[in-house]
Protein backbone atom coordinates (compact mmCIF):
# COMPACT_ATOMS: atom_id res chain seq x y z
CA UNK A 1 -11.24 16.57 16.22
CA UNK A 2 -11.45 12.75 17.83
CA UNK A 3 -14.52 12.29 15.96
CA UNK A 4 -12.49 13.42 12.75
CA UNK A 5 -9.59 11.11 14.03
CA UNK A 6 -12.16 8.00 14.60
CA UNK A 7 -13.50 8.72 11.19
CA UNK A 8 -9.57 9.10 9.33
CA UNK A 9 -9.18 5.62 11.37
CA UNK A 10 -12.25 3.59 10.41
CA UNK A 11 -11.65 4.38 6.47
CA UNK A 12 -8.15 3.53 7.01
CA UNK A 13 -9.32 0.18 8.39
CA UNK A 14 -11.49 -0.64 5.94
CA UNK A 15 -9.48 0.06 3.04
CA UNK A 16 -6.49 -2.57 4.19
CA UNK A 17 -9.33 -5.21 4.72
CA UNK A 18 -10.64 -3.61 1.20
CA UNK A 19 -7.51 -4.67 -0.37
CA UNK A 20 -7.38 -7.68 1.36
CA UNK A 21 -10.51 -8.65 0.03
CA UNK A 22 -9.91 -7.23 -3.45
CA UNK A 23 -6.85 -9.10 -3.83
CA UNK A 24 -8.62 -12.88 -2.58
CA UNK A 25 -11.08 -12.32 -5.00
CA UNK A 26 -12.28 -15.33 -7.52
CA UNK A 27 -11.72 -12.92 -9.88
CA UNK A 28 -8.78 -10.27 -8.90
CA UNK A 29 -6.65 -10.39 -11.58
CA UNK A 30 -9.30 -9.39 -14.28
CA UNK A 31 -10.59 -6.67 -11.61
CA UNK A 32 -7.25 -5.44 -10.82
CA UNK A 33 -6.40 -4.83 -14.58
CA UNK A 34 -9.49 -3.26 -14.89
CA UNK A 35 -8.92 -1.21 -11.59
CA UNK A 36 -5.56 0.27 -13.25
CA UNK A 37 -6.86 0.97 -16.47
CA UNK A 38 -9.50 3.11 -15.15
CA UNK A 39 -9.25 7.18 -14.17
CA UNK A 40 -8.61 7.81 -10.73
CA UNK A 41 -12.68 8.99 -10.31
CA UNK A 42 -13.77 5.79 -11.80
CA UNK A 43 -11.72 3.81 -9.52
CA UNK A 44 -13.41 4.44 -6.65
CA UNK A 45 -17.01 3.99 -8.29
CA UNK A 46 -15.01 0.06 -9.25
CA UNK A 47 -14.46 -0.48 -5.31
CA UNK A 48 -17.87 0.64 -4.20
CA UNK A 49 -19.19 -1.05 -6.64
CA UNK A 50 -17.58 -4.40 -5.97
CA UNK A 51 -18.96 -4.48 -2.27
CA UNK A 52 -15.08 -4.34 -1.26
CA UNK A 53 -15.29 -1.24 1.18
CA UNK A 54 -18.88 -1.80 2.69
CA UNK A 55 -18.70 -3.76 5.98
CA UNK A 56 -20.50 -6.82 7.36
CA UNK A 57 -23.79 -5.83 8.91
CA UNK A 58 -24.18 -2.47 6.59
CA UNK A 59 -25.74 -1.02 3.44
CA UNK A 60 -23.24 1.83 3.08
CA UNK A 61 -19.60 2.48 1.94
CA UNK A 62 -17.51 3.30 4.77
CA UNK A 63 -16.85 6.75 3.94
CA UNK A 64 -13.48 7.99 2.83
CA UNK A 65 -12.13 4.24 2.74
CA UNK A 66 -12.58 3.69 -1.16
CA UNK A 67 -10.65 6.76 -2.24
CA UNK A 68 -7.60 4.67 0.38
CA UNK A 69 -8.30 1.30 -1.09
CA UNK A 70 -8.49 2.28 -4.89
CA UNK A 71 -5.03 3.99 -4.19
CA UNK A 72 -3.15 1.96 -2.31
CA UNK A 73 -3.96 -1.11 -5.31
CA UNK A 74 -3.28 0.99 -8.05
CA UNK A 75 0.11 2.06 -6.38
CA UNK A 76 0.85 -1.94 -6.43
């Protein structure tokens, strides 16, 4: 359970600094037109893609977090 909990927490905390990051992009308005254009599948490959939800000091995804990030933008 806590390591489920710690998990549930870390994608949650990379998704806001996802979004953050999404959002200050150089190019964030062409990406975010694309992001809500695209099927809910393909908007996670978009995030992962982009580098948004894979941390400082890593070569993976933060699991769970793009799934979070993708829906909390295309919400906005």
């Amino acid at each position: 359970m806590a390591t489920d909990a710690a998990t549930g927490a870390q994608a949650q905390l990379a998704a806001a600094d996802c979004i953050s990051r999404f959002q200050k992009g150089p190019d964030a308005t062409n990406q975010f037109a694309a992001l809500k254009k695209a099927s809910s599948y393909d908007r996670k490959d978009i995030i992962q893609k982009g580098g948004w939800v894979t941390m400082a000091g890593s070569k993976d995804p933060v699991p769970g977090a793009a799934d979070l990030c993708a829906q909390q933008l295309a919400a906005m």
